[in-house]
C-alpha atoms as a PDB file:
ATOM      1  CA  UNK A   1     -48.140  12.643  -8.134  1.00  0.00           C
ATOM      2  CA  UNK A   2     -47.784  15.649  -5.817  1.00  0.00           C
ATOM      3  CA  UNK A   3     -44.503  18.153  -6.376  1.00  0.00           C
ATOM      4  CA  UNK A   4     -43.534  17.098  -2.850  1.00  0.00           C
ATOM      5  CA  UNK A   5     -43.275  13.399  -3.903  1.00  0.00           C
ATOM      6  CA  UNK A   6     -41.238  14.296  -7.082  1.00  0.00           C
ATOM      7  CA  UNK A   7     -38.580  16.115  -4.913  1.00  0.00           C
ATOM      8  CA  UNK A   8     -38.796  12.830  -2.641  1.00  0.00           C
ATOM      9  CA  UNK A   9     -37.728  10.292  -5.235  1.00  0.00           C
ATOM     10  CA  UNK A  10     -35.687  12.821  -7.522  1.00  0.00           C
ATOM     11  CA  UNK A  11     -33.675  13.169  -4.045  1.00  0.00           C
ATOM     12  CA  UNK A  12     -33.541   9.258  -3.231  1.00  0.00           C
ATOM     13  CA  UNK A  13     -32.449   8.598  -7.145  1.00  0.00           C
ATOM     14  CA  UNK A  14     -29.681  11.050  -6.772  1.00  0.00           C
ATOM     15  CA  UNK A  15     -28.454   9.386  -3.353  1.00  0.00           C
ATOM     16  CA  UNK A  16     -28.646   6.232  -4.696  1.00  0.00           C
ATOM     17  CA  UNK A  17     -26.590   7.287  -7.467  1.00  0.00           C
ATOM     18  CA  UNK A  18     -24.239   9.273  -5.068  1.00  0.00           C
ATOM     19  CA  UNK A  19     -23.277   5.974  -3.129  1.00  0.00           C
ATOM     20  CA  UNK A  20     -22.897   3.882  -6.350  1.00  0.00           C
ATOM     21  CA  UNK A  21     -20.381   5.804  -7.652  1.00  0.00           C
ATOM     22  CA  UNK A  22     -18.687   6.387  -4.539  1.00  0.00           C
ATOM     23  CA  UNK A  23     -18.667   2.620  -3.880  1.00  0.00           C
ATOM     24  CA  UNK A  24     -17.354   1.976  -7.339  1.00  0.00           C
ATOM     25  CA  UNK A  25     -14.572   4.473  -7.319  1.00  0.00           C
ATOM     26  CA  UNK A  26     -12.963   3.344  -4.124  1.00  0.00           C
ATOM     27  CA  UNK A  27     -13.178  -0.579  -5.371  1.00  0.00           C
ATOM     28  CA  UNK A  28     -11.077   1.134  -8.711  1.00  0.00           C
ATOM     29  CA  UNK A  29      -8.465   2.254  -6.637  1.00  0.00           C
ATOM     30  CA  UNK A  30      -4.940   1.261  -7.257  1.00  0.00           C
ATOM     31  CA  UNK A  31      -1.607   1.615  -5.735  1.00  0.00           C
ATOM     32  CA  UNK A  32       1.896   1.720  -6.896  1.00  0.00           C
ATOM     33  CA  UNK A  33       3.975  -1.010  -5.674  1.00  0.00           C
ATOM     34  CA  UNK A  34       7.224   0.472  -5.141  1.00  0.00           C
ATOM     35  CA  UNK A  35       9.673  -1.272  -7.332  1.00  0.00           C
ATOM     36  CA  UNK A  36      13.717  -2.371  -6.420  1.00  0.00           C
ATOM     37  CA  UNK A  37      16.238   0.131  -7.527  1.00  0.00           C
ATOM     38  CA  UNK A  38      17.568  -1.162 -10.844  1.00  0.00           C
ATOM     39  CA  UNK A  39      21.018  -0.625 -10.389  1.00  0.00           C
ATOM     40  CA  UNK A  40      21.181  -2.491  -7.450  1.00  0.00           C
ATOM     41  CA  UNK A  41      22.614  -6.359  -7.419  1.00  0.00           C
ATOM     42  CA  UNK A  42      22.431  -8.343  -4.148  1.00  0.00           C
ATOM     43  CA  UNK A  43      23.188 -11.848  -3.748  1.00  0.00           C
ATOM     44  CA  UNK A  44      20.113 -13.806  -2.497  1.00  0.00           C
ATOM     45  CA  UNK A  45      21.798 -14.526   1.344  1.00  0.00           C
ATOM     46  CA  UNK A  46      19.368 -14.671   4.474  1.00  0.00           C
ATOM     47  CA  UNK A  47      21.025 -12.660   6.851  1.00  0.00           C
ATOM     48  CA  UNK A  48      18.151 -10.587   7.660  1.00  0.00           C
ATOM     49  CA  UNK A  49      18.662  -6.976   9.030  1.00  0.00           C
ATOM     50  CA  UNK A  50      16.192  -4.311  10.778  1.00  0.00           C
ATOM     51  CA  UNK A  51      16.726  -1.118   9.759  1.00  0.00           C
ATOM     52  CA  UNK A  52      15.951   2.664  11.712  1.00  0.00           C
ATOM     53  CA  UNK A  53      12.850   2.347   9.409  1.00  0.00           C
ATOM     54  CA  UNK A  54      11.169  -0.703  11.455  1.00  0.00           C
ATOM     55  CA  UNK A  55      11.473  -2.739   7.484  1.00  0.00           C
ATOM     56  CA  UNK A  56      13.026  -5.981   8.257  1.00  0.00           C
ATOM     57  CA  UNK A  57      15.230  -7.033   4.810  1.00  0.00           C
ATOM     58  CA  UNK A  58      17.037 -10.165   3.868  1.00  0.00           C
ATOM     59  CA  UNK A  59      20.599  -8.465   3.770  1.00  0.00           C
ATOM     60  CA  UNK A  60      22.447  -5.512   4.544  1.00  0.00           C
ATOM     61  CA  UNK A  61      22.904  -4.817   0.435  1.00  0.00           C
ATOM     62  CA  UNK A  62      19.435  -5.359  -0.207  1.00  0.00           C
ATOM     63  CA  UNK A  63      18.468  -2.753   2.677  1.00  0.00           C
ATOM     64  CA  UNK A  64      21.127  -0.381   1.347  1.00  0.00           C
ATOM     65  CA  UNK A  65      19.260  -0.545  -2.332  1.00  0.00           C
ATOM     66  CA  UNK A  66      16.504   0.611  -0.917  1.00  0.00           C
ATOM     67  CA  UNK A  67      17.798   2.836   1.339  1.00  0.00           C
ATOM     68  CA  UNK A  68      17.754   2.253   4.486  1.00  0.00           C
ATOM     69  CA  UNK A  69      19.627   3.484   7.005  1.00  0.00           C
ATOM     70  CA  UNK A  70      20.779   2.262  10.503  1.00  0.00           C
ATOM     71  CA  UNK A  71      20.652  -1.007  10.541  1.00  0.00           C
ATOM     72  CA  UNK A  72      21.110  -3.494  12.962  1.00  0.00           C
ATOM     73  CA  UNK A  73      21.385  -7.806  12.519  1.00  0.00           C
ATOM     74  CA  UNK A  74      17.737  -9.323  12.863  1.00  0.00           C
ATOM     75  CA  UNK A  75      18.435 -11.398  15.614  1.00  0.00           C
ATOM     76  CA  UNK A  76      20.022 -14.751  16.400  1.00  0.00           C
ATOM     77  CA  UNK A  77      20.107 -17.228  13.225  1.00  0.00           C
ATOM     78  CA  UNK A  78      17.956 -20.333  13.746  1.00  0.00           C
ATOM     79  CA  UNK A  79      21.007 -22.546  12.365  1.00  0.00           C
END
C-alpha cells in the first residue's frame, strides 16, 4: 500500500473515532434537577400563581420556597 493511502485511512480511522466519542459523550450527559428547598412546608392547595419569572406554581408558598418574586393569581379558577 502506497504512504498516501496509509495517511488516507489512518485519517478516516481517527474521524471515525472522533465522532464516536463525541456522539457518546453528549448521550452521557446529565443534568441536575433542581430540588425543593427543604425547609419549606406548603400545603398541597391549587391556587396556581405566575410569578415575574414566567414559572407558573401551584401556590403562593410554594412559589415563595423557591423564590419567586412578583407574583400575580393564574387566572380565573375553573370551579
Amino acid at each position: 500500500m502506497k504512504r498516501s493511502n496509509w495517511i488516507r485511512a489512518l485519517f478516516a480511522v481517527v474521524a471515525l473515532a472522533a465522532i464516536v466519542v463525541g456522539a457518546a459523550a453528549t448521550v452521557n450527559q446529565t443534568y441536575a434537577k433542581p430540588s425543593k428547598p427543604s425547609n419549606c412546608y406548603c400545603p398541597m392547595v391549587w391556587d396556581p400563581v405566575v410569578c415575574s419569572n414566567g414559572h407558573v406554581y401551584s401556590n403562593l408558598c410554594v412559589a415563595h420556597c423557591w423564590g419567586a418574586t412578583g407574583c400575580k393569581p393564574a387566572g380565573p379558577r375553573p370551579w
